[in-house]
Every structure is written in structure tokens, then in C-alpha cells.
PDB file of N, CA and C in Angstrom:
ATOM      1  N   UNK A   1      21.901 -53.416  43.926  1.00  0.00           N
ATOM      2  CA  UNK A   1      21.542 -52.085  44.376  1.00  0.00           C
ATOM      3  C   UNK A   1      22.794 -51.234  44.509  1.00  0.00           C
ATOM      4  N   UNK A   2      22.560 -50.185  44.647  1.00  0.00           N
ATOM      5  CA  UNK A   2      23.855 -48.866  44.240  1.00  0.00           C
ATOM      6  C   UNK A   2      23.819 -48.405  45.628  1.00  0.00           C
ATOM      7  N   UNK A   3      24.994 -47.995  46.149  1.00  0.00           N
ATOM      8  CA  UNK A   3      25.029 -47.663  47.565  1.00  0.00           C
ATOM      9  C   UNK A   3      25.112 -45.430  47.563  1.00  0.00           C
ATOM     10  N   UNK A   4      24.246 -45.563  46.506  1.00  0.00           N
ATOM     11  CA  UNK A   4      23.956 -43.756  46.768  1.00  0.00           C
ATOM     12  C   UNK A   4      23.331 -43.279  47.837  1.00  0.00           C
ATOM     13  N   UNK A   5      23.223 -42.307  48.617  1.00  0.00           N
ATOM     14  CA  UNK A   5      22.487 -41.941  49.257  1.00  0.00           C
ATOM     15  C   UNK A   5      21.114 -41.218  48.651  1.00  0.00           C
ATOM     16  N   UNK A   6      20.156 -41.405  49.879  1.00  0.00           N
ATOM     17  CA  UNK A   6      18.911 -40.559  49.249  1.00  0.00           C
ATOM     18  C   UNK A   6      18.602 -39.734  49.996  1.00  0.00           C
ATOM     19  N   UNK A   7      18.004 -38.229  49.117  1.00  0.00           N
ATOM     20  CA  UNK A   7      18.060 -37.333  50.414  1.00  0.00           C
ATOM     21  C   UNK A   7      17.177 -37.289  51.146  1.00  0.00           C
ATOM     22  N   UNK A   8      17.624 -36.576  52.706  1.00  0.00           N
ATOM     23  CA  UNK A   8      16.873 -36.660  53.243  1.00  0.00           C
ATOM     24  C   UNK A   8      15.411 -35.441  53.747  1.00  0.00           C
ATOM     25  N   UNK A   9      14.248 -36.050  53.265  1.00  0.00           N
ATOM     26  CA  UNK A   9      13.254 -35.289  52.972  1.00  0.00           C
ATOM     27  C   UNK A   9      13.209 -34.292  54.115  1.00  0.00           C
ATOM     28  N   UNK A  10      12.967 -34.566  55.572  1.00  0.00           N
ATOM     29  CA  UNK A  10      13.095 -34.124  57.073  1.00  0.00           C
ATOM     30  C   UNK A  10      14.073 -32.861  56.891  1.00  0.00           C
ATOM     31  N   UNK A  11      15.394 -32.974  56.479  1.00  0.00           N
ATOM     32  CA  UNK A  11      16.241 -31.634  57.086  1.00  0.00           C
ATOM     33  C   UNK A  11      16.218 -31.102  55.885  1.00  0.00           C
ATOM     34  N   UNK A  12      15.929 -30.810  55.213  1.00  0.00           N
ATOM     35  CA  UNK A  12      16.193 -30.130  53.955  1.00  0.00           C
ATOM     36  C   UNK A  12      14.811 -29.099  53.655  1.00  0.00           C
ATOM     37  N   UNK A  13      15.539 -27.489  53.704  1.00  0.00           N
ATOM     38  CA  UNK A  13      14.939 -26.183  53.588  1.00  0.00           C
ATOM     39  C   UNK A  13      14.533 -25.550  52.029  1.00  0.00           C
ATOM     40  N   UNK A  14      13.202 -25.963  52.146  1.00  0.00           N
ATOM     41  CA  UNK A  14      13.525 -25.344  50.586  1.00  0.00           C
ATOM     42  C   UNK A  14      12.534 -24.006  50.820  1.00  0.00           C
ATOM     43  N   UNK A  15      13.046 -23.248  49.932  1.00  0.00           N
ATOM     44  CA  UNK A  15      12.649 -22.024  49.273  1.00  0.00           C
ATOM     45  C   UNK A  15      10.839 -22.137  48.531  1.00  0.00           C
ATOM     46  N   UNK A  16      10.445 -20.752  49.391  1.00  0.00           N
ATOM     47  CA  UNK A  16       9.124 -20.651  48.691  1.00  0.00           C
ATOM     48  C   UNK A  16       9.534 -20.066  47.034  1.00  0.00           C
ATOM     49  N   UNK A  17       8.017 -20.817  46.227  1.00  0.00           N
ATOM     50  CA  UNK A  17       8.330 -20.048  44.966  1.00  0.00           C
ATOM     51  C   UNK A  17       7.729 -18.822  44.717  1.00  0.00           C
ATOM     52  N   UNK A  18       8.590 -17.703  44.582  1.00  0.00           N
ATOM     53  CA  UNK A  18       8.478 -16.276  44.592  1.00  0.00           C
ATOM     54  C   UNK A  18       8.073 -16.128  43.212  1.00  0.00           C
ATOM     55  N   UNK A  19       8.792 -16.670  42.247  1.00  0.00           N
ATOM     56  CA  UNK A  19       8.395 -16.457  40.804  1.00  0.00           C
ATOM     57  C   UNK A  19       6.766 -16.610  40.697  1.00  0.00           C
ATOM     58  N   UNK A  20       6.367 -17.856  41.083  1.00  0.00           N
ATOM     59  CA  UNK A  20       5.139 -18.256  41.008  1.00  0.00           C
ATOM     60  C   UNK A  20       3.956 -17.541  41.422  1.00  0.00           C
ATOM     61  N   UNK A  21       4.237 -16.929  42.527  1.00  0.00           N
ATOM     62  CA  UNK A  21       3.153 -15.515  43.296  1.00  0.00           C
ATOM     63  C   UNK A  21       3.411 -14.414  42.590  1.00  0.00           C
ATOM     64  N   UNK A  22       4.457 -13.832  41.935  1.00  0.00           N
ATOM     65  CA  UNK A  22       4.768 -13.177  40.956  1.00  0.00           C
ATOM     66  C   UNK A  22       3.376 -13.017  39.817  1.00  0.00           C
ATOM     67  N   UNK A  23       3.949 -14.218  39.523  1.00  0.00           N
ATOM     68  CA  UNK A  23       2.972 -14.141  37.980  1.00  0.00           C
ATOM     69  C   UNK A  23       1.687 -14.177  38.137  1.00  0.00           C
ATOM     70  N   UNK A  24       1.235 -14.900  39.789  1.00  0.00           N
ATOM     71  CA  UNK A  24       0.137 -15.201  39.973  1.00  0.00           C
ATOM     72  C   UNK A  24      -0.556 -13.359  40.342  1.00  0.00           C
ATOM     73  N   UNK A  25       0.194 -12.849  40.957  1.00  0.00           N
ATOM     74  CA  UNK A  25      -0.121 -11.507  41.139  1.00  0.00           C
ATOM     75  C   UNK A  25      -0.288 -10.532  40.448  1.00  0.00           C
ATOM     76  N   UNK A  26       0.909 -10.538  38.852  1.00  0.00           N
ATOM     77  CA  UNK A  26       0.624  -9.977  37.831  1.00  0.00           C
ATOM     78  C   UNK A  26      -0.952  -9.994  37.068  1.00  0.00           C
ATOM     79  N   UNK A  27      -1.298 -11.943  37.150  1.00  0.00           N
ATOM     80  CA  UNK A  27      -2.428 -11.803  36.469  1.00  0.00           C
ATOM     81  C   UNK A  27      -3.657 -11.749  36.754  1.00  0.00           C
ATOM     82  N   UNK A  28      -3.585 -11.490  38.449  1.00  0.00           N
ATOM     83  CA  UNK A  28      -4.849 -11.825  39.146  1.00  0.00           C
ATOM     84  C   UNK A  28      -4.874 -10.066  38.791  1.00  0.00           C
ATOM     85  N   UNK A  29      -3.748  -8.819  38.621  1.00  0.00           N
ATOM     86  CA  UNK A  29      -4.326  -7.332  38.817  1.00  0.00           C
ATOM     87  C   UNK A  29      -4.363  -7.104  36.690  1.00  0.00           C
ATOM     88  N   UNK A  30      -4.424  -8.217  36.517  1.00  0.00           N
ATOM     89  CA  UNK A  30      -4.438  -7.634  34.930  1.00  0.00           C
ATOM     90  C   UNK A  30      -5.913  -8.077  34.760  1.00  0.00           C
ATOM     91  N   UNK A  31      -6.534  -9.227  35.400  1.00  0.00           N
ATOM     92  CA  UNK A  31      -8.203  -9.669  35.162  1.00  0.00           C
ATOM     93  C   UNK A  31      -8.737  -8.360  36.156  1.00  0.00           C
ATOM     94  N   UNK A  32      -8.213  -8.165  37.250  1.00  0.00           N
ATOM     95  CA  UNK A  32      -9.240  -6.529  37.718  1.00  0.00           C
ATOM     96  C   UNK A  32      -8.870  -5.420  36.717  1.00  0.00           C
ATOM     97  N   UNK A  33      -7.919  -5.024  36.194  1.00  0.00           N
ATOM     98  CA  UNK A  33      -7.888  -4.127  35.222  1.00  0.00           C
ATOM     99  C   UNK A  33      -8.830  -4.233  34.118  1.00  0.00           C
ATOM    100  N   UNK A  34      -8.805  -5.387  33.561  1.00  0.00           N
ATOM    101  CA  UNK A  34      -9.537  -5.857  32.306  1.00  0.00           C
ATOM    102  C   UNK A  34     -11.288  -5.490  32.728  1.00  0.00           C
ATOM    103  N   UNK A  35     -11.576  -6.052  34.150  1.00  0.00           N
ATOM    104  CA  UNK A  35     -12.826  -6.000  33.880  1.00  0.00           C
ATOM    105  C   UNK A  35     -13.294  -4.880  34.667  1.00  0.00           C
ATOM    106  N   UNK A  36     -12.650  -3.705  35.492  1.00  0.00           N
ATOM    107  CA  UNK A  36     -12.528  -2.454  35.718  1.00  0.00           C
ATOM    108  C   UNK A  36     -12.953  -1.585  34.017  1.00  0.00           C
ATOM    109  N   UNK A  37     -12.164  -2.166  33.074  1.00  0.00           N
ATOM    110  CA  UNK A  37     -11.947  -1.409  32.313  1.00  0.00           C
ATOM    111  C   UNK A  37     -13.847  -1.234  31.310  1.00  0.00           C
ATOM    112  N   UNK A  38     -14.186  -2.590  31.312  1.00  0.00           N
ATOM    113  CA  UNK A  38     -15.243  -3.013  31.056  1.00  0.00           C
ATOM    114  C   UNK A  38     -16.290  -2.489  31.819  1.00  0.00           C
ATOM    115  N   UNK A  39     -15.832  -2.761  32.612  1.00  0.00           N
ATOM    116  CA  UNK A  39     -17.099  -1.619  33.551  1.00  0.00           C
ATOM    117  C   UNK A  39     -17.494  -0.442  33.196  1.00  0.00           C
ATOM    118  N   UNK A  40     -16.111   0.381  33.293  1.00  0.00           N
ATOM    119  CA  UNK A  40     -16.135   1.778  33.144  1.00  0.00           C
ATOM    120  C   UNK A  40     -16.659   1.780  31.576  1.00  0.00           C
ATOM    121  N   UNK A  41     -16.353   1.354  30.790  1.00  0.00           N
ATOM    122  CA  UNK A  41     -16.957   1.446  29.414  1.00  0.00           C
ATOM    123  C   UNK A  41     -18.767   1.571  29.225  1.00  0.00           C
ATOM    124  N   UNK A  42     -18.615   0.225  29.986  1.00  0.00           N
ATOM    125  CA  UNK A  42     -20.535   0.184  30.468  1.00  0.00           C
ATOM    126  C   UNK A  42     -21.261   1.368  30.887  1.00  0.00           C
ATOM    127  N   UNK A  43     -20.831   1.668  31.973  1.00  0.00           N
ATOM    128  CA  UNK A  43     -21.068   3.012  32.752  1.00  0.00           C
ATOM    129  C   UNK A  43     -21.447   4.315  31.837  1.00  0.00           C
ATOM    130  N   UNK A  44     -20.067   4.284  30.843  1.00  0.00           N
ATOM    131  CA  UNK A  44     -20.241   5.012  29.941  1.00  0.00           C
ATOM    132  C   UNK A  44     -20.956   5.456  28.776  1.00  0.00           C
ATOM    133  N   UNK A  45     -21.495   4.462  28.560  1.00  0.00           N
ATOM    134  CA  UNK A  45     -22.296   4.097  27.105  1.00  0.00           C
ATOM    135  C   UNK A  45     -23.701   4.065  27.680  1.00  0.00           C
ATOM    136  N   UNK A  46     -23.622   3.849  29.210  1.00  0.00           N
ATOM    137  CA  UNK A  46     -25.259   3.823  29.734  1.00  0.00           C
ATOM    138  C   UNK A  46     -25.999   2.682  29.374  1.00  0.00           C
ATOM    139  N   UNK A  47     -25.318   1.596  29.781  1.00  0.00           N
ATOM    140  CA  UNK A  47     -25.724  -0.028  29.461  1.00  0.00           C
ATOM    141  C   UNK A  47     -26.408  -0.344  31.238  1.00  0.00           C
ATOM    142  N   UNK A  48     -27.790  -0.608  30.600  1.00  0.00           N
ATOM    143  CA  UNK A  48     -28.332  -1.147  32.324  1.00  0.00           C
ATOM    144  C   UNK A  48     -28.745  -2.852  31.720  1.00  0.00           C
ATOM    145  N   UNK A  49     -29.118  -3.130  33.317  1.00  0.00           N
ATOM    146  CA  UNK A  49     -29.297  -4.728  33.581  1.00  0.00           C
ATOM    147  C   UNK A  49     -30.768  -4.650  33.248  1.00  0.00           C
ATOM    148  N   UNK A  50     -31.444  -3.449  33.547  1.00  0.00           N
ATOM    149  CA  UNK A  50     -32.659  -4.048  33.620  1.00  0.00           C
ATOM    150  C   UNK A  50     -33.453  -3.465  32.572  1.00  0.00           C
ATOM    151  N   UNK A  51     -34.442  -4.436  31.906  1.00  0.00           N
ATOM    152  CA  UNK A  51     -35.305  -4.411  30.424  1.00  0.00           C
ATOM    153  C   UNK A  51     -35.804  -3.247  30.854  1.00  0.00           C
TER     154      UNK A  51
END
């Protein structure tokens, strides 16, 4: 066995991932855009639900 240390899980601060809410935020307002956009198209053209 190798006398390295291992770290220790307890004191060690890690950083939230910012990148990750990032992108997650980019694409959660690009699916409301997308289907905003779809909507408004509907609306427009005078597309109903019911027969």
C-alpha cells in the first residue's frame, strides 16, 4: 500500500455548479418561448380544441 493521503470528504468546500443552472435556465426559457410562440400562432390562425 502507498502512504498517500486521501482527502478528506468532511472539511472540504466545494462550489455550487453555476454553469449547470445556467444552461438549465437558458433552456427551461427557450421551451416557454418555443411553446409561447406556438400558442400565439394558434390563437392566430383560429385553431380551437373543440369539434
Amino acid at each position: 500500500m502507498s502512504n498517500e493521503k486521501l482527502p478528506d470528504s468532511g472539511n472540504e468546500q466545494f462550489e455550487h455548479p453555476k454553469g449547470a443552472a445556467v444552461i438549465l435556465a437558458i433552456f427551461f426559457l427557450l421551451i416557454i418561448i418555443l411553446w409561447g410562440s406556438v400558442y400565439l400562432i394558434m390563437l392566430s390562425r383560429g385553431v380551437t380544441f373543440y369539434g
